[in-house]
PDB file of N, CA and C in Angstrom:
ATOM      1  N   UNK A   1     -23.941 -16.891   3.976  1.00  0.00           N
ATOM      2  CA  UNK A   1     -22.587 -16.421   3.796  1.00  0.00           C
ATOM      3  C   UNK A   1     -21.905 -17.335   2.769  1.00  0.00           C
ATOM      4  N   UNK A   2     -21.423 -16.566   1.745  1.00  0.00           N
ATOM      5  CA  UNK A   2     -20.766 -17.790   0.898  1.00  0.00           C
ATOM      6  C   UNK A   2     -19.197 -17.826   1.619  1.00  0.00           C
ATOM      7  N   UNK A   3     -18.904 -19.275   0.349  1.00  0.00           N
ATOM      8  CA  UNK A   3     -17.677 -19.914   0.822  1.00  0.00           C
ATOM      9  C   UNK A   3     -16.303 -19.005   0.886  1.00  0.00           C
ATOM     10  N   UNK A   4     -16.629 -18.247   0.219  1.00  0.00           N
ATOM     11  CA  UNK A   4     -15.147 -17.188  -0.420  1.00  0.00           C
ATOM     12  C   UNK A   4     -15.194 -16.256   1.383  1.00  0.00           C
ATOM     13  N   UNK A   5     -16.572 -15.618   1.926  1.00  0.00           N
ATOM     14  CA  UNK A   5     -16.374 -14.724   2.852  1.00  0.00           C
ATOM     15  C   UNK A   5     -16.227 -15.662   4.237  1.00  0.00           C
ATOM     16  N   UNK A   6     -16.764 -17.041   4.634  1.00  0.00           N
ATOM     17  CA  UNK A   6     -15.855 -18.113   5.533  1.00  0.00           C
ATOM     18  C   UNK A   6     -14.518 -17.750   5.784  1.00  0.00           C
ATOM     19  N   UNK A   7     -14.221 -17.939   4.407  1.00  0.00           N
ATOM     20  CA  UNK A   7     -12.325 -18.739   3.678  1.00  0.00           C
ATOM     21  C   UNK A   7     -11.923 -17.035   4.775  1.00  0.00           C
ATOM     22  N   UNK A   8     -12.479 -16.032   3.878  1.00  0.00           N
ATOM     23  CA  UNK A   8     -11.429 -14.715   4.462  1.00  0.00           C
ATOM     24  C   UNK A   8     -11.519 -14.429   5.893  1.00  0.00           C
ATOM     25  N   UNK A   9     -13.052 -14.787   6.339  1.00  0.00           N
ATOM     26  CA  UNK A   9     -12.974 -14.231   7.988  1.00  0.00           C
ATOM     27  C   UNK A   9     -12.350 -15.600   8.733  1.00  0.00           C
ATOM     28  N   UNK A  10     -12.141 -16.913   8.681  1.00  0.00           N
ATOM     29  CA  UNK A  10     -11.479 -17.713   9.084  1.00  0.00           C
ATOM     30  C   UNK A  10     -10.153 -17.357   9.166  1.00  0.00           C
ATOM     31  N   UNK A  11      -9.481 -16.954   7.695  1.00  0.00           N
ATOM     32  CA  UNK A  11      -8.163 -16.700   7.594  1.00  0.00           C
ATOM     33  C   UNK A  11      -7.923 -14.811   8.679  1.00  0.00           C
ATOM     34  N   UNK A  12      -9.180 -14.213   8.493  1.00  0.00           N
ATOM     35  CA  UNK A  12      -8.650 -12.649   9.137  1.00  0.00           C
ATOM     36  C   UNK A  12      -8.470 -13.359  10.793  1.00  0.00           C
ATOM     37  N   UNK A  13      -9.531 -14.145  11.123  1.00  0.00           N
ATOM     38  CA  UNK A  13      -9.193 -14.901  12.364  1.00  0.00           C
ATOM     39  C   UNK A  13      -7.867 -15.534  13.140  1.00  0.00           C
ATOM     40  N   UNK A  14      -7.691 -16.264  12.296  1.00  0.00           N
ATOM     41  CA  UNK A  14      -6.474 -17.016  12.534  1.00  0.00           C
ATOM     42  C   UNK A  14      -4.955 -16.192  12.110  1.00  0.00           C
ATOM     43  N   UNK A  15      -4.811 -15.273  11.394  1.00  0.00           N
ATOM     44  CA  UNK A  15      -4.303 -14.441  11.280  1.00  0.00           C
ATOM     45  C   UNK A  15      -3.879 -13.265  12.795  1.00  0.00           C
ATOM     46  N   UNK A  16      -5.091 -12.693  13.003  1.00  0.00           N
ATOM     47  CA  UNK A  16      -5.463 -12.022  13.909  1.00  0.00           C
ATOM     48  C   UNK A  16      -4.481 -13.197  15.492  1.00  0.00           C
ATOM     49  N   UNK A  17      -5.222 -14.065  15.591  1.00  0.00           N
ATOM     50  CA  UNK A  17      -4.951 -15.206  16.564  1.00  0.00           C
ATOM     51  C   UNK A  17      -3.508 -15.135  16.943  1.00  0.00           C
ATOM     52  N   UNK A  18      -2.477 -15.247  15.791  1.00  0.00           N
ATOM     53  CA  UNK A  18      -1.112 -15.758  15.629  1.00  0.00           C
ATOM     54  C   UNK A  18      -0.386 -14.143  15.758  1.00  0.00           C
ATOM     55  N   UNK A  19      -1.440 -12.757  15.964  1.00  0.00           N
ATOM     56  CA  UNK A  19      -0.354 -11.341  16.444  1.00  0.00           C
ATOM     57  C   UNK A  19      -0.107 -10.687  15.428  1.00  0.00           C
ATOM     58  N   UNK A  20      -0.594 -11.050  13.809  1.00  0.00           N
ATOM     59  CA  UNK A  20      -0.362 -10.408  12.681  1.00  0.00           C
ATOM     60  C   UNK A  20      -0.775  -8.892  12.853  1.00  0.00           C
ATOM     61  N   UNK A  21      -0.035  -8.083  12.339  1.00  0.00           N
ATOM     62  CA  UNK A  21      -0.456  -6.455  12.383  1.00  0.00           C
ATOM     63  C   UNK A  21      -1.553  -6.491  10.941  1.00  0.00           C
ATOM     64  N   UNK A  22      -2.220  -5.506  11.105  1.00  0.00           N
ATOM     65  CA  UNK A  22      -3.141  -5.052   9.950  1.00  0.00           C
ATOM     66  C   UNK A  22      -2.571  -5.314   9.207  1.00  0.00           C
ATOM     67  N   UNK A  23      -1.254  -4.710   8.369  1.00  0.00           N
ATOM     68  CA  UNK A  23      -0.970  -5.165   7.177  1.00  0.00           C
ATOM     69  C   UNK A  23      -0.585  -6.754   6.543  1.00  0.00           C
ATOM     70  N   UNK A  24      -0.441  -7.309   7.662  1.00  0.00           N
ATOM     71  CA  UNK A  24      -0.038  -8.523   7.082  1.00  0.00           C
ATOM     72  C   UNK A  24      -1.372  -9.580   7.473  1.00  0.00           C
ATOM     73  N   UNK A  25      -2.641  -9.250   7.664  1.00  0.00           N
ATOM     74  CA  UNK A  25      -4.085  -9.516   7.629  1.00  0.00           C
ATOM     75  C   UNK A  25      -4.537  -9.089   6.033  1.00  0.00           C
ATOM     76  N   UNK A  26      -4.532  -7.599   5.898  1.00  0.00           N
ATOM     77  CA  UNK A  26      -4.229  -7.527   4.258  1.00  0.00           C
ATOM     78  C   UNK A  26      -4.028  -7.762   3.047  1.00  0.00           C
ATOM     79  N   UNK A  27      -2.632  -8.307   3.876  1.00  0.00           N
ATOM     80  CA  UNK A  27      -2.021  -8.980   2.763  1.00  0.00           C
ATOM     81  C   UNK A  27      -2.592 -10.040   2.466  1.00  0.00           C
ATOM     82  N   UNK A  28      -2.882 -10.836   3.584  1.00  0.00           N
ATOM     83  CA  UNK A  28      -3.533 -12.322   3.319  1.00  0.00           C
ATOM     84  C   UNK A  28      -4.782 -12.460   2.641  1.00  0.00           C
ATOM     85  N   UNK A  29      -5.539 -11.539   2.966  1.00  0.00           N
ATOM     86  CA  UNK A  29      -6.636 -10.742   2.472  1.00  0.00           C
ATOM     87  C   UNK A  29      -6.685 -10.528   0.874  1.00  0.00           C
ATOM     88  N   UNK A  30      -6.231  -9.812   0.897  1.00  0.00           N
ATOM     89  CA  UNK A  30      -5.438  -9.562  -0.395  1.00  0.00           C
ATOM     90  C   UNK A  30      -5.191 -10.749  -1.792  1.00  0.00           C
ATOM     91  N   UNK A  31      -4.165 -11.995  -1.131  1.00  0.00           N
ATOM     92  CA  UNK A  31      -3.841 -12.678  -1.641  1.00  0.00           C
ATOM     93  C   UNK A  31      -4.797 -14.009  -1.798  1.00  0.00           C
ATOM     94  N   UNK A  32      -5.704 -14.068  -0.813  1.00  0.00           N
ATOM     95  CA  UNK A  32      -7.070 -14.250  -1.388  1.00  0.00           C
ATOM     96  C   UNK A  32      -7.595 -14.568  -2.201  1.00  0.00           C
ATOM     97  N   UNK A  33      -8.174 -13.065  -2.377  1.00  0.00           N
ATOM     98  CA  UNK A  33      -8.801 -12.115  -3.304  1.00  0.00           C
ATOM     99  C   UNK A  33      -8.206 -12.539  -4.810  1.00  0.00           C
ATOM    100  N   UNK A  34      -6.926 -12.035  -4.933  1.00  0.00           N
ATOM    101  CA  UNK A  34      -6.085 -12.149  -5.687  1.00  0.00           C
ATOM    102  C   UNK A  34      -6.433 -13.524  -6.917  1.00  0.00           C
ATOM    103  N   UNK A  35      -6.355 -14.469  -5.802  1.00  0.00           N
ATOM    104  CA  UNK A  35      -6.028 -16.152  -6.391  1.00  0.00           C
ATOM    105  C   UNK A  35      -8.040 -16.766  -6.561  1.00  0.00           C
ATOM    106  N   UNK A  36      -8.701 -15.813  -6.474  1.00  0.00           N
ATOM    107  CA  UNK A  36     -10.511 -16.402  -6.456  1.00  0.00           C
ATOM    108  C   UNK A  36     -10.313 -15.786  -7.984  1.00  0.00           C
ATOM    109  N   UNK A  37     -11.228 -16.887  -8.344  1.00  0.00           N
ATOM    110  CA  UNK A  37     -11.329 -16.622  -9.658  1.00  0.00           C
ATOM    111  C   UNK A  37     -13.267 -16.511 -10.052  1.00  0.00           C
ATOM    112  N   UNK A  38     -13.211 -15.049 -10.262  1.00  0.00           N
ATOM    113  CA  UNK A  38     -14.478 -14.418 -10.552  1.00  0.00           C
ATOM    114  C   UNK A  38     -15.066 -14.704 -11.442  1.00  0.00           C
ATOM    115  N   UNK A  39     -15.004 -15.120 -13.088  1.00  0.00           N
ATOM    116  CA  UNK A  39     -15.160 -15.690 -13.938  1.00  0.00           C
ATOM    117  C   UNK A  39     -15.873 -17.439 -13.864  1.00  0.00           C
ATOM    118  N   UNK A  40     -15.512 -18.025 -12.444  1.00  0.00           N
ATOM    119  CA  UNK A  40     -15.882 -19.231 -12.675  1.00  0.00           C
ATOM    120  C   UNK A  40     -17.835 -19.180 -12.468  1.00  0.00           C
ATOM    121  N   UNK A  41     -18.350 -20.082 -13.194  1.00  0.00           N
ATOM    122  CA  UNK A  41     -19.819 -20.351 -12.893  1.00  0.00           C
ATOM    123  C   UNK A  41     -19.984 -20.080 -11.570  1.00  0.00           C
ATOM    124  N   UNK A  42     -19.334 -20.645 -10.298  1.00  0.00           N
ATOM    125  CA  UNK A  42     -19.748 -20.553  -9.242  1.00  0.00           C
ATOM    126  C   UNK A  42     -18.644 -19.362  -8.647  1.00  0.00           C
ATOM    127  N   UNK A  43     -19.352 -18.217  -8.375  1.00  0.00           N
ATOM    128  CA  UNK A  43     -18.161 -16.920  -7.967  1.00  0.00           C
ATOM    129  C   UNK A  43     -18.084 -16.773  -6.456  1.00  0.00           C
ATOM    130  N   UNK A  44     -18.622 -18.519  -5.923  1.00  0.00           N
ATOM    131  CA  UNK A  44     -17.671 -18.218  -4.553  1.00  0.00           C
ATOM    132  C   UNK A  44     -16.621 -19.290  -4.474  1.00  0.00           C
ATOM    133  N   UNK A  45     -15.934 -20.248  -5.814  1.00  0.00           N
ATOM    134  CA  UNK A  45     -15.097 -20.623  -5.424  1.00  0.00           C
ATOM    135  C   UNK A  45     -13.766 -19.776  -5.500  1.00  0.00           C
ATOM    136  N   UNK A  46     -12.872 -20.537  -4.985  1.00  0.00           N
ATOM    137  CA  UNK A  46     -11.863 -20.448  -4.282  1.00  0.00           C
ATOM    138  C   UNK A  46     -10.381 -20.983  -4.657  1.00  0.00           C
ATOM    139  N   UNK A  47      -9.428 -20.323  -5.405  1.00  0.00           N
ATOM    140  CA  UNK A  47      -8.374 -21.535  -5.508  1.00  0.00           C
ATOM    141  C   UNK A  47      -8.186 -21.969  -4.843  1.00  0.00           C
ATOM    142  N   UNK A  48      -7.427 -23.020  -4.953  1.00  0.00           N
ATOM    143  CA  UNK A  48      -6.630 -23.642  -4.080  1.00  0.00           C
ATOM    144  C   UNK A  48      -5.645 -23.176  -3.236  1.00  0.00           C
ATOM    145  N   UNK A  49      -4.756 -22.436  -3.869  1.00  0.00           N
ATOM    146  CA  UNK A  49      -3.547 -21.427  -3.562  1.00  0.00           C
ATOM    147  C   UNK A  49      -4.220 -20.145  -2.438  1.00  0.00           C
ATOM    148  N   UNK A  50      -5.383 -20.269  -2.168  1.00  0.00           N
ATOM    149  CA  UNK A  50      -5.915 -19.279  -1.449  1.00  0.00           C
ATOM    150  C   UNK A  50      -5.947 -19.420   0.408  1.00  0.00           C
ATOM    151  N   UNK A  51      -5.454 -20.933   0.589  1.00  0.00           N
ATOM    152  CA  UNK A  51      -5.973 -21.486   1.931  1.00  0.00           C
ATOM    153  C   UNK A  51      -4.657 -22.092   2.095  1.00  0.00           C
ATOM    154  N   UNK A  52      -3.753 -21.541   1.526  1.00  0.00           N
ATOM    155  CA  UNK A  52      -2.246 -21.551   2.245  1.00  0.00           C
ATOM    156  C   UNK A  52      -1.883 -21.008   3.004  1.00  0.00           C
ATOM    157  N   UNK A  53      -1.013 -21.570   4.142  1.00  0.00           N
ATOM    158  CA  UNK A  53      -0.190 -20.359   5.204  1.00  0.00           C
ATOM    159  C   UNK A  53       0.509 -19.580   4.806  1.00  0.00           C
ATOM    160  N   UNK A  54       0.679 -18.711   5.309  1.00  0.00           N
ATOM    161  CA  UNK A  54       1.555 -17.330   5.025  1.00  0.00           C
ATOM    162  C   UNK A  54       2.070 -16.770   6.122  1.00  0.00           C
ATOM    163  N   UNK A  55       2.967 -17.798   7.009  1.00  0.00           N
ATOM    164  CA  UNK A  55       3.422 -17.374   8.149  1.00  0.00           C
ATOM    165  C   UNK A  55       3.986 -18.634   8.924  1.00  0.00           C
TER     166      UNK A  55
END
């Protein structure tokens, strides 16, 4: 399992944990996604900005 699909099922976890509705799992999801940068040599890192709270 790479590092990028950890980062999201940790975060759908803990998300999930704290009562978030689907959309705001999504979103986090989402924003993710968003902030990984596909282009790098290694395409399971991760920004930084990706493993922030959002809640």
């Amino acid at each position: 399992m790479s590092d990028l699909e950890k980062l999201v099922r940790r975060r759908m976890q803990e998300e999930y944990a704290k009562g978030s509705s689907a959309e705001e799992i999504a979103k986090v999801v989402r924003d993710i996604f968003n902030s990984t940068d596909l282009s790098a040599k290694r395409p399971g890192a991760v920004a930084i900005g990706a493993v922030t709270d959002h809640g």
